[in-house]
C-alpha atoms as a PDB file:
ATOM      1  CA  UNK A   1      16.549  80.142 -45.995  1.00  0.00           C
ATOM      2  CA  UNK A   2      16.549  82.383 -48.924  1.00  0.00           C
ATOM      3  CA  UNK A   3      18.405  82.176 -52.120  1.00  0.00           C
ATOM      4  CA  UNK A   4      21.715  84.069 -51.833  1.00  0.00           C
ATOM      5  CA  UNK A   5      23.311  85.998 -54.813  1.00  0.00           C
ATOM      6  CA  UNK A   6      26.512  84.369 -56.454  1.00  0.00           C
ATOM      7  CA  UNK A   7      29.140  87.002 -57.072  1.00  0.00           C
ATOM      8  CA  UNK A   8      31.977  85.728 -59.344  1.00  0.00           C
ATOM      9  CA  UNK A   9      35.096  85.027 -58.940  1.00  0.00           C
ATOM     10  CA  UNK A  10      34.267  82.148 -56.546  1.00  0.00           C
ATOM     11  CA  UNK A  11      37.134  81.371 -54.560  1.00  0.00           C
ATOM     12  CA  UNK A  12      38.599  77.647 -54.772  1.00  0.00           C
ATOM     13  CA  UNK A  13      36.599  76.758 -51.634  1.00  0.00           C
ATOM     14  CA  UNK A  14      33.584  77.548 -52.777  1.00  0.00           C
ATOM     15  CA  UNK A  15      34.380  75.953 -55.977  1.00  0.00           C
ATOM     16  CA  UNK A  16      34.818  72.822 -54.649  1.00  0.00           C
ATOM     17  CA  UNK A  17      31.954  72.469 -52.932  1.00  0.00           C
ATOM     18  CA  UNK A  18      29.794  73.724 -55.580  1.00  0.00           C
ATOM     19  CA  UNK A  19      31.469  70.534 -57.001  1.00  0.00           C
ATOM     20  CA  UNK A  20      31.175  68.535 -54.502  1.00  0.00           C
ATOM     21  CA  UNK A  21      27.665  69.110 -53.906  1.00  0.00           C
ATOM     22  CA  UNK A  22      26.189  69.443 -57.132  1.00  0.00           C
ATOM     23  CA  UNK A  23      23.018  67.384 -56.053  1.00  0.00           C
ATOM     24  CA  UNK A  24      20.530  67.513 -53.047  1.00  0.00           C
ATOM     25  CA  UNK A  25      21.449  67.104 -49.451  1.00  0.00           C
ATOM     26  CA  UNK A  26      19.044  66.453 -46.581  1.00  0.00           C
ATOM     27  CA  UNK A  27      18.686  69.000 -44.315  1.00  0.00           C
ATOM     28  CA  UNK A  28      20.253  66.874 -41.851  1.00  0.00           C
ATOM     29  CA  UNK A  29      23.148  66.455 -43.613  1.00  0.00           C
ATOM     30  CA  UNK A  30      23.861  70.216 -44.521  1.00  0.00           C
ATOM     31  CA  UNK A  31      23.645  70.775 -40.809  1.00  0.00           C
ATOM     32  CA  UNK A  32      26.108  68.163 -40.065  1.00  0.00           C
ATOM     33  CA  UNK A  33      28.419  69.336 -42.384  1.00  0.00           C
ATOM     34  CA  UNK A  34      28.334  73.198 -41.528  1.00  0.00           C
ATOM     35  CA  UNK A  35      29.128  72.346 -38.328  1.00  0.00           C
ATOM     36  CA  UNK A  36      32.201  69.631 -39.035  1.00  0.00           C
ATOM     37  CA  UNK A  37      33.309  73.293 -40.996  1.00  0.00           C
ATOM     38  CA  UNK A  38      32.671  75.476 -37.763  1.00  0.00           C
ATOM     39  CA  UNK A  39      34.263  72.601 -36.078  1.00  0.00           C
ATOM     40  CA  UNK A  40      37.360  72.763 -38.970  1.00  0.00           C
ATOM     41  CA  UNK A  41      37.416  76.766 -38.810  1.00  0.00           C
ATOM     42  CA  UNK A  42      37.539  76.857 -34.652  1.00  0.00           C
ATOM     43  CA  UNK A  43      40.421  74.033 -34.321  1.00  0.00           C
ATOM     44  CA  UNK A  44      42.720  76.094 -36.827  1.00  0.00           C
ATOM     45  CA  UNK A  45      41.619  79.500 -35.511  1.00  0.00           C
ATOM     46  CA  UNK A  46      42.767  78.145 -31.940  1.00  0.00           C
ATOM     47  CA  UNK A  47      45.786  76.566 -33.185  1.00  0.00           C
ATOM     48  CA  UNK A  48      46.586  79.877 -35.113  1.00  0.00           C
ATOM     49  CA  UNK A  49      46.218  81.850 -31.693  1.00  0.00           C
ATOM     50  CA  UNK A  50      48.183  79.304 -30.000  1.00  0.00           C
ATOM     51  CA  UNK A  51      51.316  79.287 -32.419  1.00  0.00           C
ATOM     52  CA  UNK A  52      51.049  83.140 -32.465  1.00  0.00           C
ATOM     53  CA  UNK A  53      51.102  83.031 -28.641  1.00  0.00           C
ATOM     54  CA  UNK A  54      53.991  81.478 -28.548  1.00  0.00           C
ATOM     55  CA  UNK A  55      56.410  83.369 -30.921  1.00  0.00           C
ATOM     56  CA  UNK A  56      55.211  86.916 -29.292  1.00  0.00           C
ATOM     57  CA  UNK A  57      56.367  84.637 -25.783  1.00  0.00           C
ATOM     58  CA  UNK A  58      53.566  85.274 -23.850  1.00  0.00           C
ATOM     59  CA  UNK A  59      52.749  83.811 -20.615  1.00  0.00           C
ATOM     60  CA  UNK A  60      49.639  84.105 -18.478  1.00  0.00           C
ATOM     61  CA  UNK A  61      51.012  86.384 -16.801  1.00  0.00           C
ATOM     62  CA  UNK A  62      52.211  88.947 -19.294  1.00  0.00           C
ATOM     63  CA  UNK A  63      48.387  88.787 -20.408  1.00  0.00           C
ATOM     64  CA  UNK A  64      47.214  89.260 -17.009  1.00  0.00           C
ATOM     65  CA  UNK A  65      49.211  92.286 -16.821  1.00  0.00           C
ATOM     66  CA  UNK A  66      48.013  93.804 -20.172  1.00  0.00           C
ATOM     67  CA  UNK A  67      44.671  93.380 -19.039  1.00  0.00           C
ATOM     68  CA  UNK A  68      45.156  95.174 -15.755  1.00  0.00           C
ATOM     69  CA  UNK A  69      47.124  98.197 -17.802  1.00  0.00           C
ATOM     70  CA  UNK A  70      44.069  98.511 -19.814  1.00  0.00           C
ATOM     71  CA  UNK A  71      41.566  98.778 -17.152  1.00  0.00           C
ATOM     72  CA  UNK A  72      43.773 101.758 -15.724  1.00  0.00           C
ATOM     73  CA  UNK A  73      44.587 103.731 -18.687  1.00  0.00           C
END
């Protein structure tokens, strides 16, 4: 993997884990820990969708019918 260009301002995120990882990680490691943050990222992405789901109140059916609209219009 190549070296990637820092642009400033880093954004707290990245600032802590500049932080936290301010020495050498094995391979092994790095890999674990991009995916617990996939992992991390997914879970609240899904539980975003979900809790947006439910305050526009739709059902499976509403969806279903969107999707059939679409395919006709």
């Amino acid at each position: 993997m190549g070296a990637l260009a820092i642009h400033p301002p880093l954004t707290n995120l990245q600032f802590e884990l500049l932080k936290l990882f301010a020495r050498q990680v094995p391979e092994a490691d790095l890999l674990a820990i991009r995916d617990m943050i996939a992992q991390y990222l997914l879970e609240k992405t899904f539980s975003e969708a979900d809790q947006a789901w439910v305050e526009k109140g739709y059902t499976v059916e509403s969806f279903q019918e969107k999707l059939h609209e679409s395919q006709f219009s």
